[in-house]
C-alpha atoms as a PDB file:
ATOM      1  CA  UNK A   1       0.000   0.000   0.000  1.00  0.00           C
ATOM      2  CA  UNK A   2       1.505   3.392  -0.961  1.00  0.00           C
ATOM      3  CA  UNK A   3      -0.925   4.981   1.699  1.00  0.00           C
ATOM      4  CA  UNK A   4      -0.449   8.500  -0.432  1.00  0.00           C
ATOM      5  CA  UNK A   5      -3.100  11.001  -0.989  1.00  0.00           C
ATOM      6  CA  UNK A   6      -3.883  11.041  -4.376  1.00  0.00           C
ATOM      7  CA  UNK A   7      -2.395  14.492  -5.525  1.00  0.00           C
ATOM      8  CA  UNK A   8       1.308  12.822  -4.394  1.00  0.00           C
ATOM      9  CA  UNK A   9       0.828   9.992  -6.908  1.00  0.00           C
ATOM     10  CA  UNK A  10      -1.155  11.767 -10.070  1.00  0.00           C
ATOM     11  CA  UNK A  11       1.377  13.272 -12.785  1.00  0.00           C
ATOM     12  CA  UNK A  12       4.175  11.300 -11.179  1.00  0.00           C
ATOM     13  CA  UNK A  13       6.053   8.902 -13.433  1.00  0.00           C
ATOM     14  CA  UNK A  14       5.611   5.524 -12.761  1.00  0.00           C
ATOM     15  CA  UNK A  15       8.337   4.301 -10.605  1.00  0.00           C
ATOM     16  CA  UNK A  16       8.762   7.419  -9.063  1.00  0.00           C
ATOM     17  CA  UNK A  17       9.018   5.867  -5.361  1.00  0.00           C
ATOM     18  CA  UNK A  18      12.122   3.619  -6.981  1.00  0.00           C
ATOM     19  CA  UNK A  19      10.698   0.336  -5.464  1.00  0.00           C
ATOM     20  CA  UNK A  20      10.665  -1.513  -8.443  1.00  0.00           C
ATOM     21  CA  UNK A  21      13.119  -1.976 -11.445  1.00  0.00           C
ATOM     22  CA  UNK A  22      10.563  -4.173 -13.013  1.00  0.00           C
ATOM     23  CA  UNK A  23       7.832  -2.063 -12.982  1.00  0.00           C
ATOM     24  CA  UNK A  24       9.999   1.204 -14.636  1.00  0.00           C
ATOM     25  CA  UNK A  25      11.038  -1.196 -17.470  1.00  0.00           C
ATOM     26  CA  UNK A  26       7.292  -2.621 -17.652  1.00  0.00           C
ATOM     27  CA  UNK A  27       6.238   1.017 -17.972  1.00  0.00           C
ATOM     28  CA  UNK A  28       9.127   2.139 -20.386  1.00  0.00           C
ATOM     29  CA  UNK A  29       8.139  -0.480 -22.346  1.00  0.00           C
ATOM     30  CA  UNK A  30       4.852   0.123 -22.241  1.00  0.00           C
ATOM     31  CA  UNK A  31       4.771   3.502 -23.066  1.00  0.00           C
ATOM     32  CA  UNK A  32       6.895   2.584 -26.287  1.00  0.00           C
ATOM     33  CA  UNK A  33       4.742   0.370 -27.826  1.00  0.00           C
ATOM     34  CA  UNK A  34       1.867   0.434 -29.762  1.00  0.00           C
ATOM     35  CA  UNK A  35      -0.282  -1.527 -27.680  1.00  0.00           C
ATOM     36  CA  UNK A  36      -3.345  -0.266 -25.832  1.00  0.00           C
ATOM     37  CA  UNK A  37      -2.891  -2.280 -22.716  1.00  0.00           C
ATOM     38  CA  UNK A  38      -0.389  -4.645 -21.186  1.00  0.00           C
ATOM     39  CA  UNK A  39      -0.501  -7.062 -18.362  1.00  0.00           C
ATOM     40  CA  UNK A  40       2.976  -8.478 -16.725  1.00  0.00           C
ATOM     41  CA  UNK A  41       4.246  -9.800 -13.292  1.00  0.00           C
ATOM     42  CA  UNK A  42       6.552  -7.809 -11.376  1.00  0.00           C
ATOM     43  CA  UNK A  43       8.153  -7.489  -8.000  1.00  0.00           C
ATOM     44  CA  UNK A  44       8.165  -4.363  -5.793  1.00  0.00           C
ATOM     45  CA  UNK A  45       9.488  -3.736  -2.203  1.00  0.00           C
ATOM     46  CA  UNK A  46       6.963  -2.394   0.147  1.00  0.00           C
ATOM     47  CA  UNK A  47       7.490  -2.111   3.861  1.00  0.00           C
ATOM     48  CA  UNK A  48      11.193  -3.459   3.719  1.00  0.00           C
ATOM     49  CA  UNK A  49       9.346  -7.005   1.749  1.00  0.00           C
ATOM     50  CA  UNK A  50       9.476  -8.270  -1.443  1.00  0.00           C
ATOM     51  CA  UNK A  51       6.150  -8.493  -3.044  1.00  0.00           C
ATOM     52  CA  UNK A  52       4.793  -9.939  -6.086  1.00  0.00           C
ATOM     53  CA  UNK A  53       2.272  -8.460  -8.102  1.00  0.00           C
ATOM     54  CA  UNK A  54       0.062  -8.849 -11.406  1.00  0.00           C
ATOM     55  CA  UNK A  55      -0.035  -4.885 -13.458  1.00  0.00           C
ATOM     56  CA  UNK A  56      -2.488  -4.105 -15.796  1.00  0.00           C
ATOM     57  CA  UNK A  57      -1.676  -1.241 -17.638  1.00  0.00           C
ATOM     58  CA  UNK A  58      -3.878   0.985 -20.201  1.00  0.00           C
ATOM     59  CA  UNK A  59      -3.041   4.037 -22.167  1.00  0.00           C
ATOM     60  CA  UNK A  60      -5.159   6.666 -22.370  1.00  0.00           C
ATOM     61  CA  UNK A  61      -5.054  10.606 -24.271  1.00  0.00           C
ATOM     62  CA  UNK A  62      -3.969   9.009 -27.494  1.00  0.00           C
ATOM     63  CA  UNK A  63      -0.909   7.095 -25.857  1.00  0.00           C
ATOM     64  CA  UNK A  64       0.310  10.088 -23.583  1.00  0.00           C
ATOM     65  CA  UNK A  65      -1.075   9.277 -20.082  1.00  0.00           C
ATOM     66  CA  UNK A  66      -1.840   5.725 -19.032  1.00  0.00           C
ATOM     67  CA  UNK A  67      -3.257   3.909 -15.800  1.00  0.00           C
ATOM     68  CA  UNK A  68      -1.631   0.758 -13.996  1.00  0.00           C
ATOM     69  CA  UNK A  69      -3.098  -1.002 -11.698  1.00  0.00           C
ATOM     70  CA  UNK A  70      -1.622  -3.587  -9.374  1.00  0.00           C
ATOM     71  CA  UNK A  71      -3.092  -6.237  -7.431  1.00  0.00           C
ATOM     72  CA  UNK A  72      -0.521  -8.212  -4.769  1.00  0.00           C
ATOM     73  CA  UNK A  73      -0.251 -11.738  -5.740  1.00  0.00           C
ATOM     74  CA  UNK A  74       2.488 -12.528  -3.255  1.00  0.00           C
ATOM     75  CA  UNK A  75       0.218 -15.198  -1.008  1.00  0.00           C
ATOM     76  CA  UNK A  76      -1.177 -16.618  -4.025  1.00  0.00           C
ATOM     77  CA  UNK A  77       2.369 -17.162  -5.404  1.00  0.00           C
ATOM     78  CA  UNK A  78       3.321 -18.634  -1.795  1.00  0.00           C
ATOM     79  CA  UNK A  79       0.294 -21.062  -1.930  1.00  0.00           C
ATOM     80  CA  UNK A  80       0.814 -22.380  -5.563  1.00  0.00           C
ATOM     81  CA  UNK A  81       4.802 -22.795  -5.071  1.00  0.00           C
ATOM     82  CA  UNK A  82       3.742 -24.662  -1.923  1.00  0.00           C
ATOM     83  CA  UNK A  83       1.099 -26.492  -3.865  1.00  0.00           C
ATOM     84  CA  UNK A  84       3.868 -27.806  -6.270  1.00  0.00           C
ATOM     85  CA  UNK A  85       6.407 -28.393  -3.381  1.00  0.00           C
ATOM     86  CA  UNK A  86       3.829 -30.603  -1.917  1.00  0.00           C
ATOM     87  CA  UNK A  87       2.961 -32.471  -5.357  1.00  0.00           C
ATOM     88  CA  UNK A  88       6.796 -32.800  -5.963  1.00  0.00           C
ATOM     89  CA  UNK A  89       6.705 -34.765  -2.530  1.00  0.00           C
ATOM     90  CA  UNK A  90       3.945 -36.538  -2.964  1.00  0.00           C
ATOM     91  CA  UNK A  91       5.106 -37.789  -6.770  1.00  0.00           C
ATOM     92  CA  UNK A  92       8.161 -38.746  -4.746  1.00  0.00           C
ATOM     93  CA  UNK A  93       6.636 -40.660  -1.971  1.00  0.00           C
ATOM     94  CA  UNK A  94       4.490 -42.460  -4.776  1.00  0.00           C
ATOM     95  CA  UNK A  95       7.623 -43.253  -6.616  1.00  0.00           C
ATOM     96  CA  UNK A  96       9.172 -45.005  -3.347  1.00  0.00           C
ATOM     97  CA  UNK A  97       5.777 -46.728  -2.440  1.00  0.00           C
ATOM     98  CA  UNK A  98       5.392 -48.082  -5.907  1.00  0.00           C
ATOM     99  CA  UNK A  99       8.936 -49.612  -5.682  1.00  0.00           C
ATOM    100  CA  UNK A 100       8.579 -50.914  -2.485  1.00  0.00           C
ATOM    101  CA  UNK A 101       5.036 -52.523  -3.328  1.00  0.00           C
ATOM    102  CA  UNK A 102       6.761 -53.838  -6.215  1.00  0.00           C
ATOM    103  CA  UNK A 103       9.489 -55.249  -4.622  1.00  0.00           C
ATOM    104  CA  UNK A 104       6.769 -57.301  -2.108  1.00  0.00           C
ATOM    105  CA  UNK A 105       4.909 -58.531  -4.971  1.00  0.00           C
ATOM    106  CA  UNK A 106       7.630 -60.044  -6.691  1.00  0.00           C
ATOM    107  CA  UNK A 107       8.588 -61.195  -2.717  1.00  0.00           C
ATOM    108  CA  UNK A 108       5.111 -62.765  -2.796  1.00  0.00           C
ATOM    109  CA  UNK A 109       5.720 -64.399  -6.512  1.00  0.00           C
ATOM    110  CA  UNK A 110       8.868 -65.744  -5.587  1.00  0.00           C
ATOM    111  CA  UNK A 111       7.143 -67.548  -2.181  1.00  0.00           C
ATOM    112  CA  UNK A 112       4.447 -68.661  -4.431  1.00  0.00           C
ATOM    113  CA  UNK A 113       6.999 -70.443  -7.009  1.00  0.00           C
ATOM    114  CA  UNK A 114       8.922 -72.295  -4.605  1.00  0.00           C
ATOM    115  CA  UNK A 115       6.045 -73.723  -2.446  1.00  0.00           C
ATOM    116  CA  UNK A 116       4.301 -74.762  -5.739  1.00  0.00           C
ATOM    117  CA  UNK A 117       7.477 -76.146  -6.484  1.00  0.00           C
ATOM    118  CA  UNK A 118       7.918 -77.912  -2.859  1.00  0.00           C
ATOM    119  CA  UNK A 119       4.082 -78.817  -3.572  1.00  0.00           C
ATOM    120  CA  UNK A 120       5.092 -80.754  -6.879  1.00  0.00           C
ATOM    121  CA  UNK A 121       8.175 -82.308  -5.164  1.00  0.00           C
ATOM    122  CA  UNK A 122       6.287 -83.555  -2.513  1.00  0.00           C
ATOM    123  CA  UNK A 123       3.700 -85.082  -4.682  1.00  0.00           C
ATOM    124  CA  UNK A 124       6.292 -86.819  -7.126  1.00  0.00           C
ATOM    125  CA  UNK A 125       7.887 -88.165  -3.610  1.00  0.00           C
ATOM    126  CA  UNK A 126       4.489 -89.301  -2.807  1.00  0.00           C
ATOM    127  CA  UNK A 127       3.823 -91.199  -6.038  1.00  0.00           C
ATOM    128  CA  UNK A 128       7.267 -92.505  -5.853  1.00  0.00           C
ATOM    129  CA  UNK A 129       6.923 -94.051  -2.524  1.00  0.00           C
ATOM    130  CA  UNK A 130       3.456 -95.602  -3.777  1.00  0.00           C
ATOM    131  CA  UNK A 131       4.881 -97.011  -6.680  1.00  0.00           C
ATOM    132  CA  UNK A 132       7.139 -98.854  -4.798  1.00  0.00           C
ATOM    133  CA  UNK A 133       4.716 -99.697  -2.468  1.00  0.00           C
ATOM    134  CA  UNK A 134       5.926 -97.921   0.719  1.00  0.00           C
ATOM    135  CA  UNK A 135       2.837 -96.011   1.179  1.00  0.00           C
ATOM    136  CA  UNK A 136      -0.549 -97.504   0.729  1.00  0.00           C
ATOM    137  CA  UNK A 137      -2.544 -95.708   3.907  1.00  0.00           C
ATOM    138  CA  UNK A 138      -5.640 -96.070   1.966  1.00  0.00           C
ATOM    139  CA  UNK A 139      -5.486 -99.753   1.190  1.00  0.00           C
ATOM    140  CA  UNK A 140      -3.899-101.535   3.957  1.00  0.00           C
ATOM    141  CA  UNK A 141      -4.601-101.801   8.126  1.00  0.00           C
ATOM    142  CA  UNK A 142      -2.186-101.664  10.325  1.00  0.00           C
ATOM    143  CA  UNK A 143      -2.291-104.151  13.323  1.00  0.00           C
ATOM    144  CA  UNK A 144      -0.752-105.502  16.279  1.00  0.00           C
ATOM    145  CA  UNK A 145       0.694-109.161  15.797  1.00  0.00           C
ATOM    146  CA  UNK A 146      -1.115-110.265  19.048  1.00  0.00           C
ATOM    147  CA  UNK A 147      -4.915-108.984  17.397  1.00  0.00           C
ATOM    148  CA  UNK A 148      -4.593-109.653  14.207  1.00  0.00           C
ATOM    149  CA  UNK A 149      -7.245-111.192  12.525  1.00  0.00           C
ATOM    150  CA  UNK A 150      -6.915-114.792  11.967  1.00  0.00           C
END
């Protein structure tokens, strides 16, 4: 806020309080083209703090006097760059997440291979052992000499 009265600030150049560079060459610039109005970003100093604004600028008296007005877009600026610090972190944290889910899947994969693969062992044991007639639980009883049936 330049907290002026108005008669300090009309007929002044602009950048007469020297608190922005960017706003002189935004206005030297304007002034020196053809167009009507313009519209840029610039930073000023105000109370000892760098702030950001958004100028809109429009000539007026055939190109000889012109109006700029700024509106202070320093929080918004603040709240976006946070806004993409925050996505940045988030992109990263999905990045690690993804790798470490990934890593546990193919964990899990590799767990599921080698019990199949104990699985079809112990099966082909099992089969082996019938074949040779070790293991018949199904088909034969088991009994004491002393009960046996006679």
């Amino acid at each position: 806020m330049l907290r002026l009265p108005a008669e300090a600030i009309v007929g002044q150049n602009v950048g007469f309080r020297h608190t922005s560079p960017d706003l002189a060459e935004f206005a030297r610039g304007f002034f020196a083209c053809p167009a009507q109005q313009a519209v840029r970003e610039i930073k000023s100093e105000v109370n000892g703090a760098v702030r950001q604004y958004l100028v809109v600028a429009r000539k007026y008296h055939g190109g000889q006097a012109a109006v700029f007005i700024g509106m202070d877009i320093t929080d918004s600026r603040r709240a976006q760059e946070e806004i993409r610090r925050l996505n940045r972190d988030l992109e990263h944290r999905v990045v690690e997440r993804t790798a470490q889910l990934t890593a546990a899947n193919r964990e899990l994969e590799n767990e599921i291979a080698r019990r199949k693969r104990a699985e079809a062992e112990i099966q082909k044991a099992l089969e082996k052992e019938r074949e040779l007639g070790l293991l018949n639980l199904a088909s034969s009883r088991w009994y004491p000499t002393s009960s046996a049936p006679r």
